[in-house]
N, C-alpha and C. Protein backbone atom coordinates (compact mmCIF):
# COMPACT_ATOMS: atom_id res chain seq x y z
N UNK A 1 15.78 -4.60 20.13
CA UNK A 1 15.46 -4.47 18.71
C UNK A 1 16.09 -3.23 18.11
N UNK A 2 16.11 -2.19 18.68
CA UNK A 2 16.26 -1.00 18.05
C UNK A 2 17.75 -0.51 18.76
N UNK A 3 18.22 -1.61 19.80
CA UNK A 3 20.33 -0.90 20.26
C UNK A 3 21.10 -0.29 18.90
N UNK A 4 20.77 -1.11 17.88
CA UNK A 4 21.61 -0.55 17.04
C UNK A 4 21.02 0.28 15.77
N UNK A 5 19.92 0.74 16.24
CA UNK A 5 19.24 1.65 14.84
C UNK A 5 20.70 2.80 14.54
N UNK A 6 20.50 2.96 13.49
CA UNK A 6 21.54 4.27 12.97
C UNK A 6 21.20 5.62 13.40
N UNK A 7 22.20 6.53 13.62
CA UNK A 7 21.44 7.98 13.73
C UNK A 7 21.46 8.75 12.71
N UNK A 8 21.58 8.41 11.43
CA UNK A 8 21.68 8.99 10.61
C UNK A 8 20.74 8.70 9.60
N UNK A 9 20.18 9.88 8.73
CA UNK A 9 18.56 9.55 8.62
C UNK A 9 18.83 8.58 7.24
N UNK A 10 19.95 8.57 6.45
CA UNK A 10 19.92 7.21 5.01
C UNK A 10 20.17 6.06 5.96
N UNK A 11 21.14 5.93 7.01
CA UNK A 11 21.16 4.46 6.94
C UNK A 11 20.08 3.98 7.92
N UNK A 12 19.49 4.94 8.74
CA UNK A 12 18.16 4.90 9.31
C UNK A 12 17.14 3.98 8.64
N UNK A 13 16.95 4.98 7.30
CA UNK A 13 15.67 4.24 6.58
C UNK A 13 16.14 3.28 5.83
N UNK A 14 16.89 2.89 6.30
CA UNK A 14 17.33 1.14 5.74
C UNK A 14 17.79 -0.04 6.23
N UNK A 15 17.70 0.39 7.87
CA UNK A 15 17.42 -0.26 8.67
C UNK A 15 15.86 -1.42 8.66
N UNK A 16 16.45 -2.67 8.31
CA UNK A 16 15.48 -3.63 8.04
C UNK A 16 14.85 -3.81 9.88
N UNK A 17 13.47 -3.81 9.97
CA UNK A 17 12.85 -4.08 11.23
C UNK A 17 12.53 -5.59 11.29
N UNK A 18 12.29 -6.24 10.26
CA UNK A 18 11.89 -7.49 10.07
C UNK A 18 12.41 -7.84 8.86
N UNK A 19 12.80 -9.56 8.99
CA UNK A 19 12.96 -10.25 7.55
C UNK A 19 12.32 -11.32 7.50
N UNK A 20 11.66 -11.83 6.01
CA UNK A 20 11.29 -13.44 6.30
C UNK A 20 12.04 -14.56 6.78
N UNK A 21 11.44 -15.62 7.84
CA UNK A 21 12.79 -16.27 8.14
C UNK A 21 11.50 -17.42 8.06
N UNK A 22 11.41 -18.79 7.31
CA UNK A 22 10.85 -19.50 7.02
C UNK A 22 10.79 -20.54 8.12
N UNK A 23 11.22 -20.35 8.99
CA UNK A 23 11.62 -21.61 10.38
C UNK A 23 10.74 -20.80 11.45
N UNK A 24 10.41 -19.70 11.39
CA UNK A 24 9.73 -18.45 12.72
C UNK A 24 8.12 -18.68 12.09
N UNK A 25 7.22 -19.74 12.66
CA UNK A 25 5.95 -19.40 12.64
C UNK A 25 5.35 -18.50 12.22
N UNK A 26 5.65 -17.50 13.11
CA UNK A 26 5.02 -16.31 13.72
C UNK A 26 5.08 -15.35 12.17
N UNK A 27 6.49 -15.24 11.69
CA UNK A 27 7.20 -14.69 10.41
C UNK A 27 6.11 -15.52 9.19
N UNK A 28 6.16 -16.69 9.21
CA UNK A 28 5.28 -17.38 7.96
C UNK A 28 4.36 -16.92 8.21
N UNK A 29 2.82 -16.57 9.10
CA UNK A 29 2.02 -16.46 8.99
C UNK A 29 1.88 -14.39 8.75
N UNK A 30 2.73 -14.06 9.61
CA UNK A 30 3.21 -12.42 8.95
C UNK A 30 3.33 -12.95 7.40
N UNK A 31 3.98 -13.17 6.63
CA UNK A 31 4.31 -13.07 4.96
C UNK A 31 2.82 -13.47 4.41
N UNK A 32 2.14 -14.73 4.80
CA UNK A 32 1.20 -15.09 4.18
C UNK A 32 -0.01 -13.78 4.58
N UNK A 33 -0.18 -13.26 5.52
CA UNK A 33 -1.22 -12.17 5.73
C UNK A 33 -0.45 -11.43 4.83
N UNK A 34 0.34 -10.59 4.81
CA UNK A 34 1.01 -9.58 3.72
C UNK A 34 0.60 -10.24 2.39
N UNK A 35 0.65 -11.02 2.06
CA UNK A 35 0.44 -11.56 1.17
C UNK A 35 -0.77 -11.91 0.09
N UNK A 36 -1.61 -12.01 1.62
CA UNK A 36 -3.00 -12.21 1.16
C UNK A 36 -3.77 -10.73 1.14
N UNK A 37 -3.05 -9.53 1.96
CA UNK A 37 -3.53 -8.33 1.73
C UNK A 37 -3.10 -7.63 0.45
N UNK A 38 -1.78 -7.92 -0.36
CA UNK A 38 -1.68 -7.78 -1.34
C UNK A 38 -2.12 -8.10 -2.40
N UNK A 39 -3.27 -8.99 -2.14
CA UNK A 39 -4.38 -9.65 -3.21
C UNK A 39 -5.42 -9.08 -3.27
N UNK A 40 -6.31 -8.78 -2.12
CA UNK A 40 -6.89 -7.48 -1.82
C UNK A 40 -6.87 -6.28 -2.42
N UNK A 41 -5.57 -5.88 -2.34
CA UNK A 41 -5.08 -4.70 -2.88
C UNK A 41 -5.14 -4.24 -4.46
N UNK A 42 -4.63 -5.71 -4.74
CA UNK A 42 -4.74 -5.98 -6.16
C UNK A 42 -6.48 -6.20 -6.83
N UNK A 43 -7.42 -6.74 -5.96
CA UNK A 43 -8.72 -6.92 -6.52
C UNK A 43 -9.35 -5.20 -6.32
N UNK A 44 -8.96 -4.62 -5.18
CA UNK A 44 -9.43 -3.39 -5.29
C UNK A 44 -9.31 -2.33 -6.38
N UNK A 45 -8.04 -2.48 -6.80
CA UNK A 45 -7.39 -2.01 -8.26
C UNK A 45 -8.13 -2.14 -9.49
N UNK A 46 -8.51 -3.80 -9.31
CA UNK A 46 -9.14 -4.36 -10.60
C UNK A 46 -11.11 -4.02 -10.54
N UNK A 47 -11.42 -3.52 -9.32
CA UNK A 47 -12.78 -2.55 -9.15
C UNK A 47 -12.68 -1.21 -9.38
N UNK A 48 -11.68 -0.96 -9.42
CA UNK A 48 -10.87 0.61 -9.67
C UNK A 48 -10.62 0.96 -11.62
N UNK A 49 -10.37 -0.17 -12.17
CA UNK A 49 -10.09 0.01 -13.20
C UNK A 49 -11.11 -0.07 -14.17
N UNK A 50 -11.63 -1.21 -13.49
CA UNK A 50 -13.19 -1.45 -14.36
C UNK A 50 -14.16 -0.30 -14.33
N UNK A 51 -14.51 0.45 -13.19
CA UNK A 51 -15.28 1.29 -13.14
C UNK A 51 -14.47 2.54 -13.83
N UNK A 52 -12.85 2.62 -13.84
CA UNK A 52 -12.89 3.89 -14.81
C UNK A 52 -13.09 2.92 -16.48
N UNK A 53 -12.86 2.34 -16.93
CA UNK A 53 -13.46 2.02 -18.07
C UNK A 53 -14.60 1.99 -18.45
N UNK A 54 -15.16 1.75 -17.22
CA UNK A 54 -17.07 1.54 -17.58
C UNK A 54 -17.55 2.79 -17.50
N UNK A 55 -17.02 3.94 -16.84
CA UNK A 55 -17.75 5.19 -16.46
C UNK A 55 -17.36 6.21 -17.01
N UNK A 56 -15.94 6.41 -17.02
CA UNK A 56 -14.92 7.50 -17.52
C UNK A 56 -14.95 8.93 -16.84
N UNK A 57 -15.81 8.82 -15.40
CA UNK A 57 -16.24 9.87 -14.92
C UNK A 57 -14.64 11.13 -14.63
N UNK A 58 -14.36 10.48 -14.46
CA UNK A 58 -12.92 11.53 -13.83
C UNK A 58 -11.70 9.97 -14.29
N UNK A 59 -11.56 9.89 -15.22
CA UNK A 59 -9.88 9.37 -15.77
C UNK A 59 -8.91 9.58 -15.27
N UNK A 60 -8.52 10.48 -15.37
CA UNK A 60 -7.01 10.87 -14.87
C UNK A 60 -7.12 10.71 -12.92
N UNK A 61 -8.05 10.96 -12.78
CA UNK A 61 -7.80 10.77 -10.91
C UNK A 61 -8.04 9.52 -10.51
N UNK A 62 -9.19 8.87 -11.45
CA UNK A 62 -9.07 7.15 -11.63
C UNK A 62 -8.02 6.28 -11.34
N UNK A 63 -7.41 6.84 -12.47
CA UNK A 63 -6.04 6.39 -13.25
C UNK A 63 -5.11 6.33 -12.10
N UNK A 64 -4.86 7.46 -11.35
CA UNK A 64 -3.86 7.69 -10.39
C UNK A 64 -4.81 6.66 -8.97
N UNK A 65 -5.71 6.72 -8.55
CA UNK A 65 -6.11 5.91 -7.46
C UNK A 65 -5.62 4.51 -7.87
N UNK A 66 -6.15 4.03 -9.12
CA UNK A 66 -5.67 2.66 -9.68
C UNK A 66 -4.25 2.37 -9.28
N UNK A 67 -3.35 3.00 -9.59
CA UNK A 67 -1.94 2.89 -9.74
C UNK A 67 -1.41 3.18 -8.26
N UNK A 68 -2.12 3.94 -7.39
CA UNK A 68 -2.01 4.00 -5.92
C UNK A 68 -2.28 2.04 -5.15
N UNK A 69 -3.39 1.89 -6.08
CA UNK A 69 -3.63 0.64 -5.09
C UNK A 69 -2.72 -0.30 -5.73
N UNK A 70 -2.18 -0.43 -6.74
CA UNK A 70 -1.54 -1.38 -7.49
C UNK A 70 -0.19 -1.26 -6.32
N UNK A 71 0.49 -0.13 -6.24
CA UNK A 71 1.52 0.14 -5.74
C UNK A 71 1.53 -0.40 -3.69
N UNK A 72 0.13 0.32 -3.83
CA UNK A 72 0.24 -0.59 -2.36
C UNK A 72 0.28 -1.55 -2.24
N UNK A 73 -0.47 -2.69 -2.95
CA UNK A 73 -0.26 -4.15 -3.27
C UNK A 73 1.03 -4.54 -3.47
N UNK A 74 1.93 -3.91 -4.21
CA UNK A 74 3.55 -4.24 -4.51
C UNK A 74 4.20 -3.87 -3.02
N UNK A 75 3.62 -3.14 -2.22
CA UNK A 75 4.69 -2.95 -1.05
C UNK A 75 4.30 -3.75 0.00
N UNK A 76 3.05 -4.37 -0.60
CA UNK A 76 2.97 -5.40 0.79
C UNK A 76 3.85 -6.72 0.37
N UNK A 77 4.12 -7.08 -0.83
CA UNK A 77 4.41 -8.05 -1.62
C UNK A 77 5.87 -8.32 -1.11
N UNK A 78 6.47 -6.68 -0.60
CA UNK A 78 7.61 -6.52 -0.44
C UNK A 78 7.95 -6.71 1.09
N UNK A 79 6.51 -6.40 1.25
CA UNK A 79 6.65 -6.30 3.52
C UNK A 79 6.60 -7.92 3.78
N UNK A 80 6.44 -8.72 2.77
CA UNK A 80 6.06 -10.27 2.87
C UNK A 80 7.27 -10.65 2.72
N UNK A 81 8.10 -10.08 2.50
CA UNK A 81 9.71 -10.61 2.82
C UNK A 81 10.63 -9.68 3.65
N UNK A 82 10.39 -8.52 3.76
CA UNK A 82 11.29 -7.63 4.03
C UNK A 82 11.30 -6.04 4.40
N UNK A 83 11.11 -5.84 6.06
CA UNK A 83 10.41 -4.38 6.07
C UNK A 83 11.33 -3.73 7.02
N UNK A 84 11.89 -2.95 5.76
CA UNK A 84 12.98 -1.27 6.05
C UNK A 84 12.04 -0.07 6.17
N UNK A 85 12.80 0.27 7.57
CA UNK A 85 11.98 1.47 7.64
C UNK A 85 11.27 2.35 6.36
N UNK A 86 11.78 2.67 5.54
CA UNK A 86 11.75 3.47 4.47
C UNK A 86 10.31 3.04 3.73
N UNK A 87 10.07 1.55 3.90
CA UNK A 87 8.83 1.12 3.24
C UNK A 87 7.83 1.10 4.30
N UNK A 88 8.14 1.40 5.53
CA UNK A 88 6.60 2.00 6.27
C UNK A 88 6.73 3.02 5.57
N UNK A 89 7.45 4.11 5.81
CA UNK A 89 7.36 5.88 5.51
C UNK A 89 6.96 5.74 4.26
N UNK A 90 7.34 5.06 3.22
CA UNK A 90 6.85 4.87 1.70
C UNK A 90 4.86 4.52 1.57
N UNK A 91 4.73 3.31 2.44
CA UNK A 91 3.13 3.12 2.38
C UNK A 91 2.33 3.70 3.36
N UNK A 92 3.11 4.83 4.27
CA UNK A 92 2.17 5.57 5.16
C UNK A 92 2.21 7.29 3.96
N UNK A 93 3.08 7.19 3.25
CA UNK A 93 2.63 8.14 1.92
C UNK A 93 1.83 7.84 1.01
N UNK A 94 1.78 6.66 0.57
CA UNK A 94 0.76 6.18 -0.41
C UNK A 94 -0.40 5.74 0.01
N UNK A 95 -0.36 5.83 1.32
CA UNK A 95 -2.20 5.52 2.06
C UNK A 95 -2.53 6.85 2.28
N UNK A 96 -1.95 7.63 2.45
CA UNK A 96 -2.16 9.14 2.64
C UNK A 96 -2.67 9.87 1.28
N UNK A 97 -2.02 8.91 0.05
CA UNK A 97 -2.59 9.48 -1.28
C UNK A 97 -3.89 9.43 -1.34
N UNK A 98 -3.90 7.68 -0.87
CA UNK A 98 -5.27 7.10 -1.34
C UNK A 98 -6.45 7.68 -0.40
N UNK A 99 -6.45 7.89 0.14
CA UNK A 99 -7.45 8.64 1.44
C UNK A 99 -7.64 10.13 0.78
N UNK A 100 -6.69 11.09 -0.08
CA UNK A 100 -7.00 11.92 -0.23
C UNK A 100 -8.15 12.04 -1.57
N UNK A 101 -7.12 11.06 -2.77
CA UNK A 101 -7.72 11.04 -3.98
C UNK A 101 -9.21 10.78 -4.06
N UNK A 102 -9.49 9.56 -3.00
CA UNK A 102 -10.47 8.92 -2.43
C UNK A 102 -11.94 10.54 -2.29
N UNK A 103 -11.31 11.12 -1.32
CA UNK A 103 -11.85 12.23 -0.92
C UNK A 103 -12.47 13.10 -2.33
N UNK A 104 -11.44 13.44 -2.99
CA UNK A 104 -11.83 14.11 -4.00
C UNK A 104 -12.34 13.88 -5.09
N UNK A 105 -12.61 12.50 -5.54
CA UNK A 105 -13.30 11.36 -5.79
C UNK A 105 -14.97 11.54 -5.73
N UNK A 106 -14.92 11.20 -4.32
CA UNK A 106 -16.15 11.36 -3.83
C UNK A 106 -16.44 12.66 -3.89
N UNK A 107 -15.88 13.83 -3.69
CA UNK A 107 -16.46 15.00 -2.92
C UNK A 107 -16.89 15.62 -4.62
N UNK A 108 -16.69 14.90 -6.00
CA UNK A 108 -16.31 15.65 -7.20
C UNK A 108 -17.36 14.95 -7.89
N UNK A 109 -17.28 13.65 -7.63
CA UNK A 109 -17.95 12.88 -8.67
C UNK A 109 -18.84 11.78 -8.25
N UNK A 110 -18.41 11.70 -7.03
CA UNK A 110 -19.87 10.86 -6.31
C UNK A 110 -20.47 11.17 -5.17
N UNK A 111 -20.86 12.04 -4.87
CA UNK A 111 -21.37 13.10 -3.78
C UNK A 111 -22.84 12.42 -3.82
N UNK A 112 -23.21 11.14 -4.23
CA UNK A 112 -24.61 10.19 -3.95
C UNK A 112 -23.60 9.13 -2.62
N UNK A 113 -22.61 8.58 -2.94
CA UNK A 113 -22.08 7.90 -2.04
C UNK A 113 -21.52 8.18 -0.93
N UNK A 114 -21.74 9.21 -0.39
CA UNK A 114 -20.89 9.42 1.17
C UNK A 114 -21.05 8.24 2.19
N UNK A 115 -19.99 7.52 2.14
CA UNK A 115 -20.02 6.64 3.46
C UNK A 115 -17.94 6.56 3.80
């Protein structure tokens, strides 16, 4: 899998690890899970958005968690056809957002919910 990775760190992270190939089982049921976690992603967003509209407790960090999960939803959308290195390193940064914002979230404005 990896004889011919690049050593050089651009064409590295564009080195595709996987592509959809519609004849590979294994690949269809990979796209449809990506797929269906990107729906997920997307309903989490839409609990994300409602509660900053309904509450307005902290907006702007809202705002940015919202747009964190929206974005993760778009990169699974993208891992459902097509995954270059660059888009792990891309959604192991934007899960790293969401875990933090998450944190400060809670630690700021809902310090009743610790779980």
């Amino acid at each position: 899998m990896f004889e011919d990775f690049p050593n050089e760190f651009w064409p590295a992270m564009q080195y595709e690890l996987w592509r959809y190939n519609a004849e590979d089982s294994l690949a269809v049921a990979y796209h449809w899970l990506n797929t269906c976690e990107a729906i997920a992603w997307f309903v989490i967003a839409g609990i994300v958005a409602r509660r900053l509209f309904r509450e307005h407790r902290a907006p702007h960090w809202e705002a940015y968690y919202f747009g964190l999960f929206v974005v993760f939803g778009i990169s699974d959308l993208w891992e459902a056809q097509v995954v270059p290195v660059w888009l792990i390193a891309a959604k192991g940064l934007i899960f790293l957002n969401i875990l933090g914002v998450r944190r400060v979230l809670i630690r700021r404005y809902y310090p009743e919910a610790r779980f």
